[in-house]
Protein backbone atom coordinates (compact mmCIF):
# COMPACT_ATOMS: atom_id res chain seq x y z
CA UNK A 1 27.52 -6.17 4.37
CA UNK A 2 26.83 -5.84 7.98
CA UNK A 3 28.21 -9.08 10.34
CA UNK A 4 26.12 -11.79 11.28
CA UNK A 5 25.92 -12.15 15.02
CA UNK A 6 25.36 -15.33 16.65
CA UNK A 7 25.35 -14.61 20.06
CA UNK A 8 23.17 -11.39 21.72
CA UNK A 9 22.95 -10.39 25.20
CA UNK A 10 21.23 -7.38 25.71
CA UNK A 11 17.87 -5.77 27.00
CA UNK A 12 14.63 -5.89 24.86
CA UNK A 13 12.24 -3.77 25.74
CA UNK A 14 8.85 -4.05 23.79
CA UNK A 15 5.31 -0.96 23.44
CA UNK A 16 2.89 -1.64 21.33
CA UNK A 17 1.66 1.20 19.59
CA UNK A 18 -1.11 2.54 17.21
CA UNK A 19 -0.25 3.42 13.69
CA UNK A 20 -0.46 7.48 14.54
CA UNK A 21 1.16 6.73 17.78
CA UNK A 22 4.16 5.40 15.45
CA UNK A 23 4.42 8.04 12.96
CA UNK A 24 4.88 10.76 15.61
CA UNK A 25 7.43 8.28 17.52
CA UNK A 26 9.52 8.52 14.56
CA UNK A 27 9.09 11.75 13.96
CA UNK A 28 9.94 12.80 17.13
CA UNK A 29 13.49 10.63 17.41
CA UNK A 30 14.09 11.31 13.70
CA UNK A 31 17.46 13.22 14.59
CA UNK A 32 19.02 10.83 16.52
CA UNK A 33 18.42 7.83 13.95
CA UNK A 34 19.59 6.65 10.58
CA UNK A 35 18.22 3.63 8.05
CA UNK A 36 19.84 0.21 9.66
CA UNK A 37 22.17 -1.68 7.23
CA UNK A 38 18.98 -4.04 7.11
CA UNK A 39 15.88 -1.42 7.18
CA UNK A 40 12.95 -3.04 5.86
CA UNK A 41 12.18 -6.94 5.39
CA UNK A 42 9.80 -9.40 6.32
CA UNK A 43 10.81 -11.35 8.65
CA UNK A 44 9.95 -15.52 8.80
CA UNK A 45 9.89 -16.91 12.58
CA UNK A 46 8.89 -20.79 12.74
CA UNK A 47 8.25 -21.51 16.32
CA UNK A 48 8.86 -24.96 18.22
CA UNK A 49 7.51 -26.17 20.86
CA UNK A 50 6.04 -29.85 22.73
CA UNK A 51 3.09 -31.21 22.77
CA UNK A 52 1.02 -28.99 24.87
CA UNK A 53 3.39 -25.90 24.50
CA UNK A 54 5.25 -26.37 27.13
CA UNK A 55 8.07 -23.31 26.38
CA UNK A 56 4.50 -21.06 25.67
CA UNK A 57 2.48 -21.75 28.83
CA UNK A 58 6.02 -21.24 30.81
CA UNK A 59 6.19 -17.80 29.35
CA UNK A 60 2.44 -16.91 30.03
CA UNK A 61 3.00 -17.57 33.62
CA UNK A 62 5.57 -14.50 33.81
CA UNK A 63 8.45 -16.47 35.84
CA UNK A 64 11.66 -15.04 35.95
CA UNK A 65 12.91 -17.35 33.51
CA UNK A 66 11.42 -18.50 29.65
CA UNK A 67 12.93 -19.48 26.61
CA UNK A 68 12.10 -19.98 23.05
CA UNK A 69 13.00 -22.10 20.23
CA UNK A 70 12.19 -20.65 16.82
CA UNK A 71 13.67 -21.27 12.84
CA UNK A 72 13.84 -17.77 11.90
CA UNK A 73 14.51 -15.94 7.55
CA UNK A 74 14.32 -12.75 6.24
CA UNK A 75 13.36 -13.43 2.60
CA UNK A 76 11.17 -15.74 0.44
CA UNK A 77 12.55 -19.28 1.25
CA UNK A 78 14.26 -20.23 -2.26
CA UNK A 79 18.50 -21.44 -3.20
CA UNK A 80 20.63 -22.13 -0.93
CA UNK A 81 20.08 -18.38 1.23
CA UNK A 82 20.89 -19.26 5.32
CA UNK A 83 18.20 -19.73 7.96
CA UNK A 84 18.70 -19.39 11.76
CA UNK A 85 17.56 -21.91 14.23
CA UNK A 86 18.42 -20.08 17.52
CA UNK A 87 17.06 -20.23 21.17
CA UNK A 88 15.91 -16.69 22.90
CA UNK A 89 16.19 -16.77 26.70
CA UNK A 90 15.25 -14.07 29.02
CA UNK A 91 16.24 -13.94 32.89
CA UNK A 92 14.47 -10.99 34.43
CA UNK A 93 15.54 -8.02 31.96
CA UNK A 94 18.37 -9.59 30.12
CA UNK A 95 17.64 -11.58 26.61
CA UNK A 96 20.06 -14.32 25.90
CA UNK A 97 19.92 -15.25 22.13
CA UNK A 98 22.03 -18.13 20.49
CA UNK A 99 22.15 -19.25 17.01
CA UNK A 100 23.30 -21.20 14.19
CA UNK A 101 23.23 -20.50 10.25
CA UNK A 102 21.91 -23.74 7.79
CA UNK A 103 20.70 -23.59 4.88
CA UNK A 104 16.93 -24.53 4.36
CA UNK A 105 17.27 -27.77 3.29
CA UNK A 106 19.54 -28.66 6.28
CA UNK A 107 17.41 -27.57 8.84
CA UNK A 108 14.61 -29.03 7.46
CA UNK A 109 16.59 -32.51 7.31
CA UNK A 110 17.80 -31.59 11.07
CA UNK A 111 14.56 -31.00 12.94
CA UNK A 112 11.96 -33.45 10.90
CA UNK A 113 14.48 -36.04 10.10
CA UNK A 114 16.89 -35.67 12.60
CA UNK A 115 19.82 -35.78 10.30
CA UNK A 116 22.50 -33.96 12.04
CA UNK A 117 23.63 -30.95 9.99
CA UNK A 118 27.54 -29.48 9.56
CA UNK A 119 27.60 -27.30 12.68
CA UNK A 120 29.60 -28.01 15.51
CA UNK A 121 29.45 -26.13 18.44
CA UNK A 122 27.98 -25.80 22.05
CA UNK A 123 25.06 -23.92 20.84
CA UNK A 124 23.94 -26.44 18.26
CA UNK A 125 24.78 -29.17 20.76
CA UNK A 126 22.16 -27.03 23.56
CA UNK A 127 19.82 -26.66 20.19
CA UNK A 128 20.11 -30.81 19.94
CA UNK A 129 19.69 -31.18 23.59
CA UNK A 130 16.53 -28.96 24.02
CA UNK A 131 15.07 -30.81 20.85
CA UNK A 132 15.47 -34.03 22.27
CA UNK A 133 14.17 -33.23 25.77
CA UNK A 134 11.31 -31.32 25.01
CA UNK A 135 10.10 -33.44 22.03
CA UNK A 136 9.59 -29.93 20.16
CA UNK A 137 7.39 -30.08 16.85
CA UNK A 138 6.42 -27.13 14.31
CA UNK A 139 3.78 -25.21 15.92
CA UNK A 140 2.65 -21.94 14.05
CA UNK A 141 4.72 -19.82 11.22
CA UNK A 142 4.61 -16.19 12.21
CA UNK A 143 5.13 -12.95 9.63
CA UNK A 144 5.50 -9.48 10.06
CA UNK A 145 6.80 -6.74 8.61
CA UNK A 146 10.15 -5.35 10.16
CA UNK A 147 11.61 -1.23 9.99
CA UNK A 148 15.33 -0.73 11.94
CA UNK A 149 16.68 2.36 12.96
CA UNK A 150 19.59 2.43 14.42
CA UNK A 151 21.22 5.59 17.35
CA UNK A 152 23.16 8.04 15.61
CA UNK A 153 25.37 8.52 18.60
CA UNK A 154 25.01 4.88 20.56
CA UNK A 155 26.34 2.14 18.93
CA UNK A 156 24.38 -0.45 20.60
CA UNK A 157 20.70 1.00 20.50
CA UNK A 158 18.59 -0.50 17.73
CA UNK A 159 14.83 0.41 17.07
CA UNK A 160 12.51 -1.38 15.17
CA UNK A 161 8.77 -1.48 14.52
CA UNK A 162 7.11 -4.41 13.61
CA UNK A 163 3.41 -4.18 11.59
CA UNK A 164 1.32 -6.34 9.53
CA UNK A 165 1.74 -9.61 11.69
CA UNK A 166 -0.14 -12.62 10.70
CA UNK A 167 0.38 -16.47 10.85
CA UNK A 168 -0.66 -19.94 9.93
CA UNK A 169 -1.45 -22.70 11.84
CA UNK A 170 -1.63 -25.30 9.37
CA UNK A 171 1.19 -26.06 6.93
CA UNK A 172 3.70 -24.61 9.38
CA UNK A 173 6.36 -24.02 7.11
CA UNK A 174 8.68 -20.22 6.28
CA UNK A 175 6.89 -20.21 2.95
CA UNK A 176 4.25 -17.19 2.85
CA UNK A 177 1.34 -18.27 0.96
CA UNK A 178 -0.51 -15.37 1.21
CA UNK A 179 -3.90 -16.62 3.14
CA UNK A 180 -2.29 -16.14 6.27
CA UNK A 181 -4.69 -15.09 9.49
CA UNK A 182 -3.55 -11.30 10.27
CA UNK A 183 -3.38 -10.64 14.13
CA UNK A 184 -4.15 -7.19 14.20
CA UNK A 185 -2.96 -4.73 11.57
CA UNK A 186 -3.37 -1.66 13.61
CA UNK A 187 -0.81 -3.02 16.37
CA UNK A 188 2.51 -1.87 15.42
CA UNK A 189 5.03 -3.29 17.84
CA UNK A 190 7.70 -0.96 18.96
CA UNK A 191 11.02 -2.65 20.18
CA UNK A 192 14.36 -1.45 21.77
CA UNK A 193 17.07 -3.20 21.99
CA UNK A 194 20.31 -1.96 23.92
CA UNK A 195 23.13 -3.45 25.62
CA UNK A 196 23.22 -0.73 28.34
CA UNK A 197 21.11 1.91 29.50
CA UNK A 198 18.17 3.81 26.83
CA UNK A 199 19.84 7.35 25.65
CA UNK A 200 18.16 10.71 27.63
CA UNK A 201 16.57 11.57 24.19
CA UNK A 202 14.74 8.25 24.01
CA UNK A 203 13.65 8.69 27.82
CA UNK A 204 12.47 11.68 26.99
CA UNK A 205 10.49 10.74 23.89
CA UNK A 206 8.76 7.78 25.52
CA UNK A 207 8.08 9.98 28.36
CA UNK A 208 6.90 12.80 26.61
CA UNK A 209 4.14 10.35 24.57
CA UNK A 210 3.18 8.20 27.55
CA UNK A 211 4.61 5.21 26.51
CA UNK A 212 5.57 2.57 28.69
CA UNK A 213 7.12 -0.61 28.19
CA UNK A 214 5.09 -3.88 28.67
CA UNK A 215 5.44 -7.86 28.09
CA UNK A 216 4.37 -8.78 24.24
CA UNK A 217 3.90 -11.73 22.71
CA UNK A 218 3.48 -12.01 18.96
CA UNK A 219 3.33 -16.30 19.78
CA UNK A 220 1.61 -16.04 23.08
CA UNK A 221 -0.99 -13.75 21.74
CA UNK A 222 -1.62 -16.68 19.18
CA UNK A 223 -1.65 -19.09 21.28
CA UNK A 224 -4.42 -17.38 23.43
CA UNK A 225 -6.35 -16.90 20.24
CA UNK A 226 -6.02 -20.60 19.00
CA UNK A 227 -5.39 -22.80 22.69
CA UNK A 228 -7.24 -26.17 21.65
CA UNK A 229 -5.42 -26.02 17.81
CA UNK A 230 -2.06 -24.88 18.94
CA UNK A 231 -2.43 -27.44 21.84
CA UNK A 232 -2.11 -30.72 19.08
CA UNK A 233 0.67 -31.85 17.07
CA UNK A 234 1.57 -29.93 14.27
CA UNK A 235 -0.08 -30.60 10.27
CA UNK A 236 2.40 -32.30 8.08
CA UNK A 237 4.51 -29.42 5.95
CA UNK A 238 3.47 -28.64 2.52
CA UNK A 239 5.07 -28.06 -0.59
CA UNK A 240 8.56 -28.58 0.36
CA UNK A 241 11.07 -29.36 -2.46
CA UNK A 242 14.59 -30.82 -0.96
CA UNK A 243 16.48 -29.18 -3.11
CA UNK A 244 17.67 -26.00 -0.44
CA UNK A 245 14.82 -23.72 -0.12
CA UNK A 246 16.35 -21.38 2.77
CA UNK A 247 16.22 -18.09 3.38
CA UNK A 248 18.14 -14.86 4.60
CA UNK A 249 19.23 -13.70 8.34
């Protein structure tokens, strides 16, 4: 069982790619990869924001700065599985993510009740802080479908392609109901993440395909698509059963 992480700081770079364009991307750096201790899930990000999306129009405007608030699983919310509420900065190149593990039932008494939960540290007192300040609500539930590869040779280099991304605007919670509005199923969304500097084999790779690195959104490219609904409070959250629905990391 691989560590859980709570604190990243590392570059993220982000292509978005065709479905051909990723099969020959992986076939081409198919040497220098193996399966990740997590390869294939679904992953559940529920993003928070004010008002008038605040955090989101920030980020649209490209400054040098943005940050993100998001409640984030990896498997169908049910028992008493962890979630992650966790903030994602990024100054210039660098991502700064923080987090904290609760179960579902906790963060759900946390952020719509606020009934404090059992973590006590400076990250879930910036998490309280940011809450408070910006008045963040629910604002859309995001899925997509995740593949990790990880460098054969560097440790830190991580690869993973993200497909199938849809989302739900109305009963924002990490349930998947399965009527979910799909964003673009041809855009697969190729990400590298490294503490340090890409491998010559990847350079060469991305080089070789014309592939270049570009700014990505999966929640600003919602929020384009839906300003005036995204721009009002959230819908009230459906089916939830207090009895610890959470999820995986």
């Amino acid at each position: 069982m691989a560590a859980v992480i709570d604190t990243f700081k590392r570059v993220e770079d982000k292509y978005v790619l065709n479905q051909t364009q990723a099969r020959e991307f992986l076939a081409r750096i198919s040497e220098h990869v193996h399966e990740d201790v997590y390869f294939r899930y679904t992953v559940h990000s529920l993003y928070y924001d004010s008002k008038g999306c605040d955090l989101m129009v920030r980020t649209l405007m490209k400054p040098d700065y943005k940050m993100k608030m998001r409640l984030r699983c990896y498997v169908e919310p049910k028992g008493n599985t962890p979630v992650f509420l966790e903030t994602k900065k990024k100054f210039d190149d660098i991502v700064y993510k923080r987090r904290i593990s609760l179960t579902r039932d906790e963060a759900h008494n946390y952020l719509e009740h606020g009934i404090m939960h059992h973590v006590r540290n400076n990250t879930a007192e910036e998490i309280d802080y940011l809450m408070k300040y910006y008045h963040l609500k629910r604002k859309v539930i995001i899925f997509y479908d995740r593949e990790c590869w990880a460098a054969n040779e560097e440790q830190d280099v991580r690869i993973t392609l993200d497909s199938r991304i849809r989302y739900r605007l109305d009963h924002v919670n990490l349930q998947e109901y399965g009527n979910e509005t799909h964003l673009d199923d041809e855009k697969i969304v190729l990400e590298v993440k490294a503490m340090d500097r890409y491998p010559l084999w990847l350079t060469r790779v991305l080089s070789q395909m014309g592939l270049y690195n570009g700014s990505f959104s999966k929640y600003g490219s919602i929020y384009r698509e839906n300003f005036n609904t995204m721009s009002c409070l959230p819908m009230p959250v459906r089916g939830y059963v207090p009895t610890g629905m959470p999820v995986r990391a």
